[in-house]
Every structure is written in C-alpha cells, then in structure tokens.
C-alpha atoms as a PDB file:
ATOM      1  CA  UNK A   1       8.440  19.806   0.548  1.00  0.00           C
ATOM      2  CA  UNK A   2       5.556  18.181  -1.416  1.00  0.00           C
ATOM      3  CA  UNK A   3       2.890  16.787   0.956  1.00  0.00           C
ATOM      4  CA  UNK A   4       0.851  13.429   0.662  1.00  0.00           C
ATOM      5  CA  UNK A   5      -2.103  11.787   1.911  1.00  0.00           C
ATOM      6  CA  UNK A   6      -2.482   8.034   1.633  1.00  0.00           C
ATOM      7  CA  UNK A   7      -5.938   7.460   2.728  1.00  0.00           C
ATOM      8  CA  UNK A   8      -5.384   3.797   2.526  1.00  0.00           C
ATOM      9  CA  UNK A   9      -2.260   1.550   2.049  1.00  0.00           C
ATOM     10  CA  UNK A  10      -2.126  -2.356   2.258  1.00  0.00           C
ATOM     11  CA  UNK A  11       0.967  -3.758   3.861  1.00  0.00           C
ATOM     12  CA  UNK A  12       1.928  -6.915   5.113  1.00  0.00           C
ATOM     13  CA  UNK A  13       2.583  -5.058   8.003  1.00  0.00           C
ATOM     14  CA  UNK A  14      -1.431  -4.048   8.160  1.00  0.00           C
ATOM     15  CA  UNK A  15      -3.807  -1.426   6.430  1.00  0.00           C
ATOM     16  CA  UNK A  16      -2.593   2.090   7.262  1.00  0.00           C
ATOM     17  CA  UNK A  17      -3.574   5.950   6.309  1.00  0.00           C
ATOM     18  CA  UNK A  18      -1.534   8.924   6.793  1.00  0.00           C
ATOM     19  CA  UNK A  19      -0.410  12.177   5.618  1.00  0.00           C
ATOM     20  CA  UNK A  20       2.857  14.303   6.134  1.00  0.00           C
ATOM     21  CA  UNK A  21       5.191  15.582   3.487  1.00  0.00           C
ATOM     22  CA  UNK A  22       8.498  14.092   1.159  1.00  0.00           C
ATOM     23  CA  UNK A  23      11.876  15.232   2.364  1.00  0.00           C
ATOM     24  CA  UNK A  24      14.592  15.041  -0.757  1.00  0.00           C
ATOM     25  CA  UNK A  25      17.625  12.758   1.155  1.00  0.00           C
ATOM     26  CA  UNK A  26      20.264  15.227   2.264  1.00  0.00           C
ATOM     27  CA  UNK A  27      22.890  12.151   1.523  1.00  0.00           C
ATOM     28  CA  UNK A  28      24.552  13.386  -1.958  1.00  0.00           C
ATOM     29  CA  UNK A  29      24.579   9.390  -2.624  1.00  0.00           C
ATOM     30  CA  UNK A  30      21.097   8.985  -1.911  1.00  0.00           C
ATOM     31  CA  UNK A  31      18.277   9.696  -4.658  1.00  0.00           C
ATOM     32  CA  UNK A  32      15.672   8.101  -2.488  1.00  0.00           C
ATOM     33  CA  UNK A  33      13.252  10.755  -1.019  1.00  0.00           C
ATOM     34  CA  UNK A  34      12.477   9.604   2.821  1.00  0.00           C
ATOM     35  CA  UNK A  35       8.846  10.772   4.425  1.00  0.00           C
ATOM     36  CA  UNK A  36       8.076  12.745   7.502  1.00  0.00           C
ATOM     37  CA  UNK A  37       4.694  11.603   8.776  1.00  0.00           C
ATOM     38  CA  UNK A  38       2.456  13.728  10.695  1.00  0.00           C
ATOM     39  CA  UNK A  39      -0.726  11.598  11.067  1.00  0.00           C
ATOM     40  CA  UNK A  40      -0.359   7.507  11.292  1.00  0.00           C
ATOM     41  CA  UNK A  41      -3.504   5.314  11.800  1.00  0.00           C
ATOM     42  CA  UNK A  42      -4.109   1.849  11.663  1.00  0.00           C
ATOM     43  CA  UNK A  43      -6.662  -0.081  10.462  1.00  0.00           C
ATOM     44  CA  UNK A  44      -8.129  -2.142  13.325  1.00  0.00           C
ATOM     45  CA  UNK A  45     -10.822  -4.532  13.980  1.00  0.00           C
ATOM     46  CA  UNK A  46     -13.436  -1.641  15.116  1.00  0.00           C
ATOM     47  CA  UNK A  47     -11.996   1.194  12.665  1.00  0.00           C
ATOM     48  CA  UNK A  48      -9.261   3.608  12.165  1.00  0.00           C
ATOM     49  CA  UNK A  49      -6.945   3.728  15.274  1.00  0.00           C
ATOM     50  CA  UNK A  50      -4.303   6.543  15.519  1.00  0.00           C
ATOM     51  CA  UNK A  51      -0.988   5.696  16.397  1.00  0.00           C
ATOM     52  CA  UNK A  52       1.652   7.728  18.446  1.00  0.00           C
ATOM     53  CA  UNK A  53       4.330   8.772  16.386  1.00  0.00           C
ATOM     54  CA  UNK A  54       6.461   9.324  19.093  1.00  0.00           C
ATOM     55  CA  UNK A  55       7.073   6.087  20.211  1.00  0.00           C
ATOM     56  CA  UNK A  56       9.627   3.733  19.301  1.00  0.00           C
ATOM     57  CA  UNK A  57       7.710   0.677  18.426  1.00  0.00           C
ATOM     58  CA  UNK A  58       5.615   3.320  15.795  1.00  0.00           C
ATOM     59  CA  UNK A  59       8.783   5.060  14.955  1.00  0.00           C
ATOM     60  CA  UNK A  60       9.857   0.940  13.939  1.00  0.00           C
ATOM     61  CA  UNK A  61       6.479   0.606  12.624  1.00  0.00           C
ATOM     62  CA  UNK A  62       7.102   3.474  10.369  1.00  0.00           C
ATOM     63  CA  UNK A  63      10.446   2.085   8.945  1.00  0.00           C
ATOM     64  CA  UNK A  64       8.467  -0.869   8.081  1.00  0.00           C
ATOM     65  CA  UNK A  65       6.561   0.293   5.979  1.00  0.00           C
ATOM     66  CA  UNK A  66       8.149   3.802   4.708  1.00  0.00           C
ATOM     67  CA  UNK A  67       9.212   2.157   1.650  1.00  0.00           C
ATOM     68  CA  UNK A  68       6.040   0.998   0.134  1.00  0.00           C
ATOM     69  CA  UNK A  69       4.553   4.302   0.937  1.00  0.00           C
ATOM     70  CA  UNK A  70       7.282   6.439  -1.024  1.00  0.00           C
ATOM     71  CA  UNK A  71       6.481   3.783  -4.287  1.00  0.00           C
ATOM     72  CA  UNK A  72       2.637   4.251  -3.627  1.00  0.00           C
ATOM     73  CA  UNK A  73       2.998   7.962  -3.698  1.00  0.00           C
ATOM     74  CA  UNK A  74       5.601   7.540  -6.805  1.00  0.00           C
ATOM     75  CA  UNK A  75       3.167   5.754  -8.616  1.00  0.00           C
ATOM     76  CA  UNK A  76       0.192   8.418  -8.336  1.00  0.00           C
ATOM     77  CA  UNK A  77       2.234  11.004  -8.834  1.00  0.00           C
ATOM     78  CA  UNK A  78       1.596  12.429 -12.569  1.00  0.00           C
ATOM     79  CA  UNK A  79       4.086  12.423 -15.302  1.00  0.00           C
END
C-alpha cells in the first residue's frame, strides 16, 4: 500500500494536510483506488488544527474531499 503526504490541499471544502496510504478498491468493478487517512488537519484561522478521524462529521468530512485528494496524488505521481 503506497503511502502519501499532502502537505497542503485546497478544497472548497477548506485547506487540509494529511498523510495515510492508497488502498487498491477490493470491488472487481471498481478501478478507483480509495485512501485510508491516518493524520487529517485543517487549516484554521490561527494554524493547522488536527481533526479526529474518528468521528462522523470528519469521517463525512473525509468523503468530501477523498476524491480531490486521490487526483492530487495521481497527478504527482511520476510516469
């Protein structure tokens, strides 16, 4: 499972950084890779404020935005 750091991604959702790994889609009619994020933090008025991945409204947060992270990591990743 490759791993990836985004140390800083504009969404309309806000500015975020984090890091976990790719996970290939298990689905056999899925290509799309899906992410499993260790570290979330959002970009706040005073700084970088970690988020709890736990929770449902990050877990929602995460689903959000999980889609322009997997074409920001596509898009640095090296032919």
């Amino acid at each position: 499972m490759p791993r990836f750091n985004i140390t800083r991604i504009h969404t309309p959702n806000g500015i975020f950084r984090l890091t976990g790994h790719i996970v290939q889609s298990a689905l056999p009619t899925s290509n799309s890779p899906a992410l499993h994020i260790k570290h979330l933090d959002i970009l706040g008025t005073d700084g970088w404020i970690a988020l709890n991945i736990a929770t449902q409204q990050t877990q929602a947060l995460i689903h959000l935005i999980e889609e322009e992270c997997i074409q920001h990591i596509q898009s640095r990743q090296k032919p």
